[in-house]
C-alpha atoms as a PDB file:
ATOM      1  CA  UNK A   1      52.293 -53.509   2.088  1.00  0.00           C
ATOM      2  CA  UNK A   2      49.367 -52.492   4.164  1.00  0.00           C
ATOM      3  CA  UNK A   3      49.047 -53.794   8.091  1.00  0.00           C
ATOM      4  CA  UNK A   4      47.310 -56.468   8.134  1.00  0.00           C
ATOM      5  CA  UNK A   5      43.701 -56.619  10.006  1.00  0.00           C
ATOM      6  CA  UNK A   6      43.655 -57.677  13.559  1.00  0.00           C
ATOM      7  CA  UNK A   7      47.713 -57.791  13.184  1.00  0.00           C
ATOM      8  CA  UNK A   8      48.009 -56.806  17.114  1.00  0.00           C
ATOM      9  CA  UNK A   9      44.478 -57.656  18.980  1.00  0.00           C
ATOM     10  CA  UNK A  10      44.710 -59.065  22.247  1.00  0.00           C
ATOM     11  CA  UNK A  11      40.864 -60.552  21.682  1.00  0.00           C
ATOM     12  CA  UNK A  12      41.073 -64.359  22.813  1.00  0.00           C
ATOM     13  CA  UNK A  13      40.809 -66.873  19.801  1.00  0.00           C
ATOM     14  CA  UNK A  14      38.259 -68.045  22.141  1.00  0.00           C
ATOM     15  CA  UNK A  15      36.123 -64.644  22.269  1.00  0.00           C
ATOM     16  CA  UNK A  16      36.293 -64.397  18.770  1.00  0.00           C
ATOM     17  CA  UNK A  17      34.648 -67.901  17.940  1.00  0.00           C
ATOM     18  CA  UNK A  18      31.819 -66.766  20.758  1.00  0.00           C
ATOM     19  CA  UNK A  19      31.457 -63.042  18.609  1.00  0.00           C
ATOM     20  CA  UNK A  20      30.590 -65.800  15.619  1.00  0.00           C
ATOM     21  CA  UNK A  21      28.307 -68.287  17.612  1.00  0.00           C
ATOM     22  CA  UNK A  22      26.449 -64.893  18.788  1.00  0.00           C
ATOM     23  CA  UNK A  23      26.603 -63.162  15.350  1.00  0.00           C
ATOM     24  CA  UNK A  24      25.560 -66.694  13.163  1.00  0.00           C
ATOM     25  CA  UNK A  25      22.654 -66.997  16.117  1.00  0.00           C
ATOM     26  CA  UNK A  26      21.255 -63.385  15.727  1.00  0.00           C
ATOM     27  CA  UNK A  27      21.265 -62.963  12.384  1.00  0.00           C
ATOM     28  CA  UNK A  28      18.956 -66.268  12.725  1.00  0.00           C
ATOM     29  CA  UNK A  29      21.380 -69.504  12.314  1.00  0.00           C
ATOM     30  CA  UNK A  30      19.853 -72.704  13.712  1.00  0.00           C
ATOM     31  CA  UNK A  31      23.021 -74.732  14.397  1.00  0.00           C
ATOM     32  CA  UNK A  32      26.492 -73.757  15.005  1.00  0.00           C
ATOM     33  CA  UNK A  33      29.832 -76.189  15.077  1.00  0.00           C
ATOM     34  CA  UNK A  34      33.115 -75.170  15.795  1.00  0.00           C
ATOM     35  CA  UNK A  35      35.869 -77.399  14.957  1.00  0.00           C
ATOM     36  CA  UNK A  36      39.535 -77.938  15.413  1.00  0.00           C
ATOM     37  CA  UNK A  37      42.976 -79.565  14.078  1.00  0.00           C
ATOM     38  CA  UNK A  38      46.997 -78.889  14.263  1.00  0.00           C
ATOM     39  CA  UNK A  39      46.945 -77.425  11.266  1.00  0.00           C
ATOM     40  CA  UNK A  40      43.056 -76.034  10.654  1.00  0.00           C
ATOM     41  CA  UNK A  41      39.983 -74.451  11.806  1.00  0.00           C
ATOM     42  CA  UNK A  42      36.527 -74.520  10.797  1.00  0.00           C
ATOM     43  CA  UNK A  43      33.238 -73.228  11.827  1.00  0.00           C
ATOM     44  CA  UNK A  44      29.808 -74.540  10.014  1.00  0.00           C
ATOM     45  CA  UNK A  45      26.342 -73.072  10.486  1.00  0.00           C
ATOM     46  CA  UNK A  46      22.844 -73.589   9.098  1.00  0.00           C
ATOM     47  CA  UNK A  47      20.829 -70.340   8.261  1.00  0.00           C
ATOM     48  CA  UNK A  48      18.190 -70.477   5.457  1.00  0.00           C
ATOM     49  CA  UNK A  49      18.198 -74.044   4.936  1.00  0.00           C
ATOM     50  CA  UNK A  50      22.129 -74.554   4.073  1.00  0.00           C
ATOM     51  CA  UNK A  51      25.081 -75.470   5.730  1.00  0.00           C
ATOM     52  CA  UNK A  52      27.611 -72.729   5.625  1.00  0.00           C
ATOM     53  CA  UNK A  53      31.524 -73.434   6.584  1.00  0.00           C
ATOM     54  CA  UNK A  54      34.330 -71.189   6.501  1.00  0.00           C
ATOM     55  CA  UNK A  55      37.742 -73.303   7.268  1.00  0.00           C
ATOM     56  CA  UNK A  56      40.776 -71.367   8.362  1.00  0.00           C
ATOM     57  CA  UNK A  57      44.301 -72.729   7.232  1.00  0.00           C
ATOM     58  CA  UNK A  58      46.231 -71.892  10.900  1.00  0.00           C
ATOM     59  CA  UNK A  59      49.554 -70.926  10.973  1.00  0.00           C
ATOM     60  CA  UNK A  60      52.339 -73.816  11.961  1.00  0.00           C
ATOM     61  CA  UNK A  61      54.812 -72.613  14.746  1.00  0.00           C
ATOM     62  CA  UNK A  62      57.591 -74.231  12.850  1.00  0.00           C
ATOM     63  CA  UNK A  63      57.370 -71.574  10.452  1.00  0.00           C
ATOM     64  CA  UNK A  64      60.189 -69.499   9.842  1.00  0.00           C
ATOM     65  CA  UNK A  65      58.248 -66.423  10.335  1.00  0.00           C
ATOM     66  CA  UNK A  66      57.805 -67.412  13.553  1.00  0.00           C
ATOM     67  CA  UNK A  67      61.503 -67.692  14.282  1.00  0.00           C
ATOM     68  CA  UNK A  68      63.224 -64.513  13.161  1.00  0.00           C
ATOM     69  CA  UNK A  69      61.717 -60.655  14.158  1.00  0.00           C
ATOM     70  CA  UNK A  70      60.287 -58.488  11.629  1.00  0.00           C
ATOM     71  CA  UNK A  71      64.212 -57.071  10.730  1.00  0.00           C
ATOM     72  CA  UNK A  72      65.466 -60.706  10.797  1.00  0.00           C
ATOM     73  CA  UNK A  73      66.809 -61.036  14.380  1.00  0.00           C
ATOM     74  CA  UNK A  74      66.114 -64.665  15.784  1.00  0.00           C
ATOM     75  CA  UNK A  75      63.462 -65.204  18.184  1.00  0.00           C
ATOM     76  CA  UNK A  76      63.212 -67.294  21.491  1.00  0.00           C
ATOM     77  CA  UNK A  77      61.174 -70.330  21.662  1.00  0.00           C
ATOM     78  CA  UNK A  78      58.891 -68.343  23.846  1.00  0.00           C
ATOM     79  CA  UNK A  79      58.960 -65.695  21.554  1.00  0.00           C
ATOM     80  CA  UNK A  80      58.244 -67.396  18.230  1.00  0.00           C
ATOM     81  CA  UNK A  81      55.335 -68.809  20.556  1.00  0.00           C
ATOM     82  CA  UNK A  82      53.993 -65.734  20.991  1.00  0.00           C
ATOM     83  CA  UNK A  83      54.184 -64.616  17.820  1.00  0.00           C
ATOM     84  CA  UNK A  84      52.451 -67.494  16.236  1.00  0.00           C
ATOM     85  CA  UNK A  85      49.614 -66.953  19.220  1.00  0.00           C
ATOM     86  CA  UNK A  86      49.032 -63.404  17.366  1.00  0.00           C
ATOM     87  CA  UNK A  87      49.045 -64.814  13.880  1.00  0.00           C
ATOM     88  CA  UNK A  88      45.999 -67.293  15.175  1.00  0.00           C
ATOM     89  CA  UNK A  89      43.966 -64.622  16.826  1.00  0.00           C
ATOM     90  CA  UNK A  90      44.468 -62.048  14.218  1.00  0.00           C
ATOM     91  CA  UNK A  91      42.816 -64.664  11.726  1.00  0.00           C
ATOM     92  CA  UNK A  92      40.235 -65.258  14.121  1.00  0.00           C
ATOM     93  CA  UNK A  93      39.285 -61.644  14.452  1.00  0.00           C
ATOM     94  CA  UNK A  94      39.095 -61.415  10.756  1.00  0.00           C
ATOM     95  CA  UNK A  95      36.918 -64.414  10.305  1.00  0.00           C
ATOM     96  CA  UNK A  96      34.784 -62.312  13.047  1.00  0.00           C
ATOM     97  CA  UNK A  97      34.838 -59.683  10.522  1.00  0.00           C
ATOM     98  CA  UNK A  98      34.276 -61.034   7.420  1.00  0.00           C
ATOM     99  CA  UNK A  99      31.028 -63.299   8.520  1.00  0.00           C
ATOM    100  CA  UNK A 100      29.432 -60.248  10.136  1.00  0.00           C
ATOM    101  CA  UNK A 101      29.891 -58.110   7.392  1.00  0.00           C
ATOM    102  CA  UNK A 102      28.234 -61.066   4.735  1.00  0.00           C
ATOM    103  CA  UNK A 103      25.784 -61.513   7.069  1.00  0.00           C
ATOM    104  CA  UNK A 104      24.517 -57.492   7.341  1.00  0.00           C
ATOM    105  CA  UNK A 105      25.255 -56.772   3.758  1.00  0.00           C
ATOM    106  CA  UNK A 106      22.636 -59.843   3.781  1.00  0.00           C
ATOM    107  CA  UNK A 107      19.982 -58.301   6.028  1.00  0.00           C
ATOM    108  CA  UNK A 108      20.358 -54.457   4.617  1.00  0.00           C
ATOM    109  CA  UNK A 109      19.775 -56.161   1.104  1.00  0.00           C
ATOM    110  CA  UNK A 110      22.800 -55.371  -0.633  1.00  0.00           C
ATOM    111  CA  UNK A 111      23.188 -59.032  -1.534  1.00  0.00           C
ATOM    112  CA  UNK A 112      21.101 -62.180  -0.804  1.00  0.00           C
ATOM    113  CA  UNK A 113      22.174 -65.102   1.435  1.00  0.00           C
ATOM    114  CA  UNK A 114      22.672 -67.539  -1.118  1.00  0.00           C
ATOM    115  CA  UNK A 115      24.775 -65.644  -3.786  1.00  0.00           C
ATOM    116  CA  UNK A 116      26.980 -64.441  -0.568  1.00  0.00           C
ATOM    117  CA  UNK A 117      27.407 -67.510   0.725  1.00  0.00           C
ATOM    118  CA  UNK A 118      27.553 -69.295  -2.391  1.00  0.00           C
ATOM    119  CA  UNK A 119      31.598 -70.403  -2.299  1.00  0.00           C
ATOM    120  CA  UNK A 120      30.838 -71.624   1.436  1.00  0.00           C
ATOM    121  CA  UNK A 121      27.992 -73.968   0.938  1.00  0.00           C
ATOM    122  CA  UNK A 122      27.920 -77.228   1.050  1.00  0.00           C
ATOM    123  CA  UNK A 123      25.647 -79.135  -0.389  1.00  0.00           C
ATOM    124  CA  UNK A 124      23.539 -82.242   0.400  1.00  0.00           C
ATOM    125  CA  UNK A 125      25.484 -85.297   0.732  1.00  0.00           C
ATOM    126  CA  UNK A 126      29.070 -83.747   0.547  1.00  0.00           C
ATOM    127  CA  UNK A 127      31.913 -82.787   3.290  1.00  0.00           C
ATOM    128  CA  UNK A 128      33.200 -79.691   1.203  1.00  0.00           C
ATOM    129  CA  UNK A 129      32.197 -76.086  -0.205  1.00  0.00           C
ATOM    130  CA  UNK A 130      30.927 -75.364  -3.082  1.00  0.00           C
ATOM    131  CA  UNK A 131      34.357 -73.272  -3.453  1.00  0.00           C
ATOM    132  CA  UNK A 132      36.604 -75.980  -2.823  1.00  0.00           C
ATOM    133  CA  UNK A 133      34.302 -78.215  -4.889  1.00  0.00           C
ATOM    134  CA  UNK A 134      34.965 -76.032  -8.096  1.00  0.00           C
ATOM    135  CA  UNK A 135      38.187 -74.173  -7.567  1.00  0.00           C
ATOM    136  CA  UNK A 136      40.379 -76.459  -8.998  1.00  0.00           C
ATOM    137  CA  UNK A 137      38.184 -76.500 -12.291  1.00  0.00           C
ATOM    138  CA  UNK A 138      38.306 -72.938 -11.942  1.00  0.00           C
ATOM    139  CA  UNK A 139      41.818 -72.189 -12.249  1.00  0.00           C
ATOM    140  CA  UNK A 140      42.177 -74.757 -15.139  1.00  0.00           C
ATOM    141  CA  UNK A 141      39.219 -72.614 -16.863  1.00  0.00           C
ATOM    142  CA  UNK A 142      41.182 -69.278 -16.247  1.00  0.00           C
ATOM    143  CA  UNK A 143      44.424 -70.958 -17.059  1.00  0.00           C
ATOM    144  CA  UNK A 144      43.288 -72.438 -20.519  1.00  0.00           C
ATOM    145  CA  UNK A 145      40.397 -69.751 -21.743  1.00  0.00           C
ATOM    146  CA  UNK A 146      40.128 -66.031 -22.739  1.00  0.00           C
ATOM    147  CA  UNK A 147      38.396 -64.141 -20.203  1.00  0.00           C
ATOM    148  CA  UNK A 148      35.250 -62.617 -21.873  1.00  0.00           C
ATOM    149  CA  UNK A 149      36.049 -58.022 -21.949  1.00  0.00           C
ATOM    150  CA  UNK A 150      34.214 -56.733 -18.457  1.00  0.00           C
ATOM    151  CA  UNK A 151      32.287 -54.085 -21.084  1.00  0.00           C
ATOM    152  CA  UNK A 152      31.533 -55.420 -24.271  1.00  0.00           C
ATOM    153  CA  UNK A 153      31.792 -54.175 -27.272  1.00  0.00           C
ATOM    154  CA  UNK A 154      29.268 -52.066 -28.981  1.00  0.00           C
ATOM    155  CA  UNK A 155      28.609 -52.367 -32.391  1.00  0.00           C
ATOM    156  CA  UNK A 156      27.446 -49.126 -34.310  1.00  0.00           C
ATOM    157  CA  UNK A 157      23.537 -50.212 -34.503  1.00  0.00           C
ATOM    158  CA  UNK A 158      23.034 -50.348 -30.864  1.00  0.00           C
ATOM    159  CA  UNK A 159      23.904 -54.453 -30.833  1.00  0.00           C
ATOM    160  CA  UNK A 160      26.782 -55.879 -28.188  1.00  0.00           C
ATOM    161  CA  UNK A 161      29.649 -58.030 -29.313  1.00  0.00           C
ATOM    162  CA  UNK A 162      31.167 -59.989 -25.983  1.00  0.00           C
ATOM    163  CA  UNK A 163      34.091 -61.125 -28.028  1.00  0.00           C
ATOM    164  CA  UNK A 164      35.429 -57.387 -28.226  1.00  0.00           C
END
């Protein structure tokens, strides 16, 4: 299994929610909201008339992971701590990541705003994403359909046949 992104940064959670506000800001967001619980994370933003949120699951320190070393050895209290400490920055960092690359894959045109940022809209007069609005119906779509061939089929006159 490949190492994980971030797995050992020493970045503060705290710098890393700053690296957003700045990134959100310069890449032209008008509000910013950062947002906390025991057991999640969210920041929001408006840029180009939506609301954007990403919300990060955080790990719980009663996890067993947190308990026992990589090779199974138990941990101290302190130690399981400090492991769980890494586990929150190292998703912070990412987050970091992943909004700054949307947001220049945004401005160098690869993509536009709203098809990138489509799954962490939300729209008027809700509390939740687009994503978590649909994924649900999603899965029970994928669960219960055929998935249409990624190249369909071409018939001999030139014609295409998605059904394979």
């Amino acid at each position: 299994m490949p190492r994980r992104y971030a797995a050992d940064t020493s970045v503060p959670m705290n710098r890393s929610i700053d690296e957003i506000r700045t990134t959100v800001r310069r890449y032209g967001a008008s509000e910013f909201a950062h947002m906390e619980s025991d057991t999640q994370a969210a920041i929001q933003f408006t840029m180009h008339g939506r609301r954007i949120m990403f919300r990060l699951v955080m790990p719980d320190l009663r996890d067993a992971a947190f308990a026992k070393t990589e090779t199974g050895r138990d941990r101290s209290a302190s130690a399981a701590e400090t492991a769980w400490e890494q586990a929150c920055r190292s998703r912070w960092r990412a987050l970091a990541l992943v909004i700054k690359a949307k947001l220049e894959a945004v401005a160098v045109g690869i993509v536009v705003f709203e098809d990138e940022f489509l799954a962490n809209t939300i729209p008027p007069g809700t509390s939740v994403t687009f994503g978590e609005a649909v994924r649900e119906h999603m899965r029970l779509a994928h669960e219960n359909g055929s998935l249409t061939p990624l190249l369909p089929h071409i018939r001999p006159n030139g014609g295409t046949d998605a059904t394979g």
